[in-house]
C-alpha atoms as a PDB file:
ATOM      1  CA  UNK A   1      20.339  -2.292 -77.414  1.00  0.00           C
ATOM      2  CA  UNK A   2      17.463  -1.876 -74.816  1.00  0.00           C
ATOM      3  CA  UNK A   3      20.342  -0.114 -72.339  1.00  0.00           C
ATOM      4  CA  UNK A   4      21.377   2.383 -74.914  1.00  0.00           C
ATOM      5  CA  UNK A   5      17.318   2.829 -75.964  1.00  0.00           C
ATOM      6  CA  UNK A   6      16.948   4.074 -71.886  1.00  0.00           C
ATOM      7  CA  UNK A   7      20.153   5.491 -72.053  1.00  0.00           C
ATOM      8  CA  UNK A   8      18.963   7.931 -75.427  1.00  0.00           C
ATOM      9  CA  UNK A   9      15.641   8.500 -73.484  1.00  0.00           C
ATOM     10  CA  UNK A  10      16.933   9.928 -70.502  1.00  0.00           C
ATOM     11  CA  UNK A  11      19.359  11.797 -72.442  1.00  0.00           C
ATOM     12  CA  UNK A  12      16.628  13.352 -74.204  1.00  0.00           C
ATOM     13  CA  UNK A  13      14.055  13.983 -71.163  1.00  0.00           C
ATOM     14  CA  UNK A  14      16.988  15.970 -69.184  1.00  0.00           C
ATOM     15  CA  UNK A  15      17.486  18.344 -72.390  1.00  0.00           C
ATOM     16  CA  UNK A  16      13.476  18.898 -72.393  1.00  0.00           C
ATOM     17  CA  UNK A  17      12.778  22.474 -71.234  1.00  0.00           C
ATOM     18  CA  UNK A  18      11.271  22.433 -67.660  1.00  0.00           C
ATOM     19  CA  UNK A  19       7.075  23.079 -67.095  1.00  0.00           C
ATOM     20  CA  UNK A  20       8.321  26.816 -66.090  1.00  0.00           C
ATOM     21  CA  UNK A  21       9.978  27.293 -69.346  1.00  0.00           C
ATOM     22  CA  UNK A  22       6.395  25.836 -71.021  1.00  0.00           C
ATOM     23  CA  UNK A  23       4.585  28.914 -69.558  1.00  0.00           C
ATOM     24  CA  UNK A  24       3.063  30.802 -72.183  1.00  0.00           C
ATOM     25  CA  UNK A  25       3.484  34.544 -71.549  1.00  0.00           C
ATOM     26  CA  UNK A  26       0.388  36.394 -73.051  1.00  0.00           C
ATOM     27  CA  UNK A  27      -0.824  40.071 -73.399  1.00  0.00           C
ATOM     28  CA  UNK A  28      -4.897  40.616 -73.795  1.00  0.00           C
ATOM     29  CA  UNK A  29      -4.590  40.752 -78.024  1.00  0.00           C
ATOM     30  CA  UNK A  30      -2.765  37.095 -77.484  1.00  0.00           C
ATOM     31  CA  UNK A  31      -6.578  35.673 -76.529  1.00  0.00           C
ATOM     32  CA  UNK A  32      -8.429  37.085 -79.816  1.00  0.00           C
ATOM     33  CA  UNK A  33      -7.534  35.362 -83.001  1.00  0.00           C
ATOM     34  CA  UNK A  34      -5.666  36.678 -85.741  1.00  0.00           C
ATOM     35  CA  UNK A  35      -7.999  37.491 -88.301  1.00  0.00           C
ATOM     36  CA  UNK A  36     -10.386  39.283 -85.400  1.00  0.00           C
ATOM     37  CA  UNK A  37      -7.689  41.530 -84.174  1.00  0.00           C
ATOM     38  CA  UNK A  38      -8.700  44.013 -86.431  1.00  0.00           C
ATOM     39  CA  UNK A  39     -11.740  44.792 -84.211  1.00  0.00           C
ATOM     40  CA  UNK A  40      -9.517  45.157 -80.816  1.00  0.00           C
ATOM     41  CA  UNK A  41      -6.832  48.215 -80.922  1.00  0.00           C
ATOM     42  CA  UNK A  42      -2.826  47.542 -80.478  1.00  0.00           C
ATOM     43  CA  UNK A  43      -2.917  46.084 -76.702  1.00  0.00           C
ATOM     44  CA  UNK A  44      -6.032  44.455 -77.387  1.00  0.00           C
ATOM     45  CA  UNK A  45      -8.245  46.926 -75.996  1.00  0.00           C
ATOM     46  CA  UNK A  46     -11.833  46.399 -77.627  1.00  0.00           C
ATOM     47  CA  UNK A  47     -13.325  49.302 -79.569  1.00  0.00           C
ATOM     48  CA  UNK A  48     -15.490  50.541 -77.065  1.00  0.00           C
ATOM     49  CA  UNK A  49     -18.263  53.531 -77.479  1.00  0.00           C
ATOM     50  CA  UNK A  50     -17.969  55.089 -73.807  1.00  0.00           C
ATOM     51  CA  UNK A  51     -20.653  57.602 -75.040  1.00  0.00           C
ATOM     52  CA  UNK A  52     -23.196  55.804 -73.065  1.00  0.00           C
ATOM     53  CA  UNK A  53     -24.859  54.550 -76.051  1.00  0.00           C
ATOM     54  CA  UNK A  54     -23.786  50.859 -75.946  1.00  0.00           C
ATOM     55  CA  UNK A  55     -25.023  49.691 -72.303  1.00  0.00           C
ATOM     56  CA  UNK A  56     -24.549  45.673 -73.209  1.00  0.00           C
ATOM     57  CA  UNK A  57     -21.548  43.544 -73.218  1.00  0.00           C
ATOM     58  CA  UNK A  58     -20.235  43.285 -76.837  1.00  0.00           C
ATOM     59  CA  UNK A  59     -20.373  39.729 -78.314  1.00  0.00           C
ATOM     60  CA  UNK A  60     -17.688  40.955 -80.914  1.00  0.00           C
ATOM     61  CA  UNK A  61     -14.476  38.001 -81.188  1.00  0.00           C
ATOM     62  CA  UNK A  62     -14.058  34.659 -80.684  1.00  0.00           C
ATOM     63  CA  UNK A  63     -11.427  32.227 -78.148  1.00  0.00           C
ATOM     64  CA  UNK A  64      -8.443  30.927 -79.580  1.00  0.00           C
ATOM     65  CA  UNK A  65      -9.236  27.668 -78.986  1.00  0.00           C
ATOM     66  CA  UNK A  66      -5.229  26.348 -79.427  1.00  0.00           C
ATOM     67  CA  UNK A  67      -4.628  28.259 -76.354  1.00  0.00           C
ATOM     68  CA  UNK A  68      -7.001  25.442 -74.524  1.00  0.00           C
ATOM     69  CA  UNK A  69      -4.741  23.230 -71.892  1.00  0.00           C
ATOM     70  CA  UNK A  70      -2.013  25.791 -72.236  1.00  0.00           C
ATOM     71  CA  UNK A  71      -0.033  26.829 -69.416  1.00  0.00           C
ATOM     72  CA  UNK A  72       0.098  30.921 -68.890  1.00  0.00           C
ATOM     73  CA  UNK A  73       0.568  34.013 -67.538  1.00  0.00           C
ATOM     74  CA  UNK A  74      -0.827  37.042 -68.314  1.00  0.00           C
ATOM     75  CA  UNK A  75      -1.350  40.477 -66.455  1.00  0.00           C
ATOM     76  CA  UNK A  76      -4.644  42.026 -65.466  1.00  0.00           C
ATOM     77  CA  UNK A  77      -6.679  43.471 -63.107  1.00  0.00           C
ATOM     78  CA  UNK A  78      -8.711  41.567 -60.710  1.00  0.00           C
ATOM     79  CA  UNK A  79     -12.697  41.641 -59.286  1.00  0.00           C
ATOM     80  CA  UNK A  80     -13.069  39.667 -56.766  1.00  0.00           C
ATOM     81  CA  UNK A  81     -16.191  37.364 -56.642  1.00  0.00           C
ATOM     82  CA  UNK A  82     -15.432  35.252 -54.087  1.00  0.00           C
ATOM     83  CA  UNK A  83     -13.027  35.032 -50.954  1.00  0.00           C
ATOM     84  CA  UNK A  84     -12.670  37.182 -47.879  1.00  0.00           C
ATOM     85  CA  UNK A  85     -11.041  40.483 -47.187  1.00  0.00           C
ATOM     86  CA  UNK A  86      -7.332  38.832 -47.464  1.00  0.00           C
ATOM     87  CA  UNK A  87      -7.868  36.373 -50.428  1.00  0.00           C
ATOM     88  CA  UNK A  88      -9.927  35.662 -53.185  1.00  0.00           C
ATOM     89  CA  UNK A  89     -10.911  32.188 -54.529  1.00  0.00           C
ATOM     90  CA  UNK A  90     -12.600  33.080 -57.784  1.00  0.00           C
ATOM     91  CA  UNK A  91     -12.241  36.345 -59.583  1.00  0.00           C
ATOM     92  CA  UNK A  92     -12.798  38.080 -62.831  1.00  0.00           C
ATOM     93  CA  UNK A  93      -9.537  38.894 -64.515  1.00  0.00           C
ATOM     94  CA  UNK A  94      -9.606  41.997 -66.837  1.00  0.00           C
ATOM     95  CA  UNK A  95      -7.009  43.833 -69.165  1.00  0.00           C
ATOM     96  CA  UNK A  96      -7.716  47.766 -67.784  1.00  0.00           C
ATOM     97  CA  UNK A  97      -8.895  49.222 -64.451  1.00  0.00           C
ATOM     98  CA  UNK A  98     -12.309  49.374 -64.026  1.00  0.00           C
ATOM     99  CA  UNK A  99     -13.943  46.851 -66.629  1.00  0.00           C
ATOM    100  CA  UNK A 100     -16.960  45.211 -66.007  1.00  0.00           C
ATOM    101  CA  UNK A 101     -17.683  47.704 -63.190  1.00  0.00           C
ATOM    102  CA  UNK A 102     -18.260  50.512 -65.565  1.00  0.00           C
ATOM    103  CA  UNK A 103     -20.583  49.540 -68.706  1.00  0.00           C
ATOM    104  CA  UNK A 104     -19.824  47.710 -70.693  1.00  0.00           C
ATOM    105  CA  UNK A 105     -17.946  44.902 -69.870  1.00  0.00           C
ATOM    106  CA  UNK A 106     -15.007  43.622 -72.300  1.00  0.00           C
ATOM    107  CA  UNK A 107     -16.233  41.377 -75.099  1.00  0.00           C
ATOM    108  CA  UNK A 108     -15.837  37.837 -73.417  1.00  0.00           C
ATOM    109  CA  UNK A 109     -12.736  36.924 -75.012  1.00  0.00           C
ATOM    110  CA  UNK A 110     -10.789  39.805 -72.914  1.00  0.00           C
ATOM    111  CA  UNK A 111     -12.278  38.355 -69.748  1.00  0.00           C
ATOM    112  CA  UNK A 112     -10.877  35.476 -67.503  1.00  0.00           C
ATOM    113  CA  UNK A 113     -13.000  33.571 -64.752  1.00  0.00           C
ATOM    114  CA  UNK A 114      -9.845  32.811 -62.477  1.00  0.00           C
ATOM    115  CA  UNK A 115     -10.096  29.984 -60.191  1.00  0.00           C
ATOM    116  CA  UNK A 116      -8.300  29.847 -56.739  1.00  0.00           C
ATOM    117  CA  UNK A 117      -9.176  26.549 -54.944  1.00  0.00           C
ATOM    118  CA  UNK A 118      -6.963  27.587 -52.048  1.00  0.00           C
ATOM    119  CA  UNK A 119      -7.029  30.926 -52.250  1.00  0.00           C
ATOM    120  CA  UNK A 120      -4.765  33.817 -53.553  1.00  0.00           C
ATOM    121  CA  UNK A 121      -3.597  36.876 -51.572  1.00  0.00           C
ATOM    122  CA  UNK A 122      -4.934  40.111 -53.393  1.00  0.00           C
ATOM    123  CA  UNK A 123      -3.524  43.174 -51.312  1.00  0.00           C
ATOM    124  CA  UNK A 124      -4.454  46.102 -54.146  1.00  0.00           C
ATOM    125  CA  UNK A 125      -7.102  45.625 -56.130  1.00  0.00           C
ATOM    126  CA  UNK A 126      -5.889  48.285 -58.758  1.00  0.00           C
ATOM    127  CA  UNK A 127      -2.762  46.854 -59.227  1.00  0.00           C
ATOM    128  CA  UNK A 128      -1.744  45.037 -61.822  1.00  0.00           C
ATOM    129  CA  UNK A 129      -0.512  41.240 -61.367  1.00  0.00           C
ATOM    130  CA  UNK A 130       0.604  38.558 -63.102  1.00  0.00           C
ATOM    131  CA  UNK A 131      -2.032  35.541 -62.814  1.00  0.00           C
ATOM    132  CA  UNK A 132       0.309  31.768 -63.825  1.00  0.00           C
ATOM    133  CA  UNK A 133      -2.252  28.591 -64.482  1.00  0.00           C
ATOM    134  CA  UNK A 134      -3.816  26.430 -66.990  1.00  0.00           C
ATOM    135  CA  UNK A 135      -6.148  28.050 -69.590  1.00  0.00           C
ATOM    136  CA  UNK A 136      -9.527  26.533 -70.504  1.00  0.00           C
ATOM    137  CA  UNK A 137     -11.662  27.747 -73.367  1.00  0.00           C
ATOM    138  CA  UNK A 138     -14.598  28.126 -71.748  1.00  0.00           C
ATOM    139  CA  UNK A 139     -17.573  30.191 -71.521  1.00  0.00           C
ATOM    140  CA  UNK A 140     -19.164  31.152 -68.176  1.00  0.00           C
ATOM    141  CA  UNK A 141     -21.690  33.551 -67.793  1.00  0.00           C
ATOM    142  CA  UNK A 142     -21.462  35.960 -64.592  1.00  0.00           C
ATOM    143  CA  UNK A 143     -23.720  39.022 -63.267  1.00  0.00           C
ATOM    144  CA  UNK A 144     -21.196  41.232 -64.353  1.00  0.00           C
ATOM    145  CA  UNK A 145     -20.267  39.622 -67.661  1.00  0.00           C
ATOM    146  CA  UNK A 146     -20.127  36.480 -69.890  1.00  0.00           C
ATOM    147  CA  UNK A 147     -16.335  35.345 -70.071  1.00  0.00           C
ATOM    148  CA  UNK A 148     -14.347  33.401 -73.190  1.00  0.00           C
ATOM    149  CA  UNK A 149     -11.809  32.178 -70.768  1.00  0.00           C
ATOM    150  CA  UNK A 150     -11.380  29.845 -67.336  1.00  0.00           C
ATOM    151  CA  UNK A 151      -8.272  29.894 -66.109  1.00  0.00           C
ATOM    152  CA  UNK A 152      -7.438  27.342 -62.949  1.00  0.00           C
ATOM    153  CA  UNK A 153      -4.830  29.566 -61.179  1.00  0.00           C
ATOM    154  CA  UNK A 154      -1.561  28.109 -59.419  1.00  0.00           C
ATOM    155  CA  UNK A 155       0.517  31.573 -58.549  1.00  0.00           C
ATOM    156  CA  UNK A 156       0.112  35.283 -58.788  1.00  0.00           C
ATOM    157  CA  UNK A 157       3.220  37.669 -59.165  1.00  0.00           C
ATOM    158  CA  UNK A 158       3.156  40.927 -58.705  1.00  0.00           C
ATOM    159  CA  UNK A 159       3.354  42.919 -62.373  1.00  0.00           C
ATOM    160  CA  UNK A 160       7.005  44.354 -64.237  1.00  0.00           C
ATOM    161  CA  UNK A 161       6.584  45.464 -67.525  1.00  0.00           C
ATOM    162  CA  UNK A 162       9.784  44.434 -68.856  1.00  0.00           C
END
């Protein structure tokens, strides 16, 4: 009985998907919750007056806290914080060229502190990537803006659209 118990178990671990399969492939409107998405437009771009008149970073929308642990990926556009001219260790990830440079700043739920610990080659800033790693719900508060999201980053790929 116990050899046909292991037997059954390994069975069953080989048929589990592998940890790349688990990766969680999300666009920007994936990290605001359902019943919010109403505020943010198709892609999950947030309503934004770019008349001048709203100078501070909008509050609007909440994390999806289920997405907490997960493993993802999700495109964006990086600002470096910190690193050197060939890699950055920490960097704001953003969902269009430009944010949090120009006022104002995404609401914080379509910004992503990225953690590097060893480092990750940027070689265009105002290209798109892919950023892989485990998402943390998790508010940090920057210069530049206040962020929903800390992601501990493992790979960057470069961007397909497929």
């Amino acid at each position: 009985m116990k050899k046909l118990l292991i037997t059954l178990t390994l069975g069953l671990l080989a048929s589990l998907p592998s940890i790349a399969d688990d990766v969680l492939k999300l666009d920007w409107i994936d990290l605001v919750p359902e019943n919010e998405r109403n505020l943010f437009d198709a892609v999950g771009m947030p309503e934004i007056d770019h008349s001048g008149g709203q100078m501070t970073q909008s509050m609007v929308g909440s994390v999806r806290t289920e997405l907490n642990g997960s493993q993802v990926k999700i495109p964006g556009f990086v600002i470096p914080l910190e690193g050197d001219a060939n890699q950055v260790t920490e960097f704001l990830l953003v969902p269009y060229f430009g944010a949090c440079i120009h006022v104002p700043p995404p609401p914080p739920n379509q910004i992503i502190y990225v953690k590097f610990p060893d480092g990750a080659p940027i070689q265009e800033l105002w290209d798109v990537v892919y950023v892989i790693g485990e998402l943390k719900t998790e508010t940090l508060n920057h210069d530049l803006a206040q962020t929903g999201y800390l992601l501990q980053g493992t790979k960057i790929e470069a961007y397909d659209d497929l």
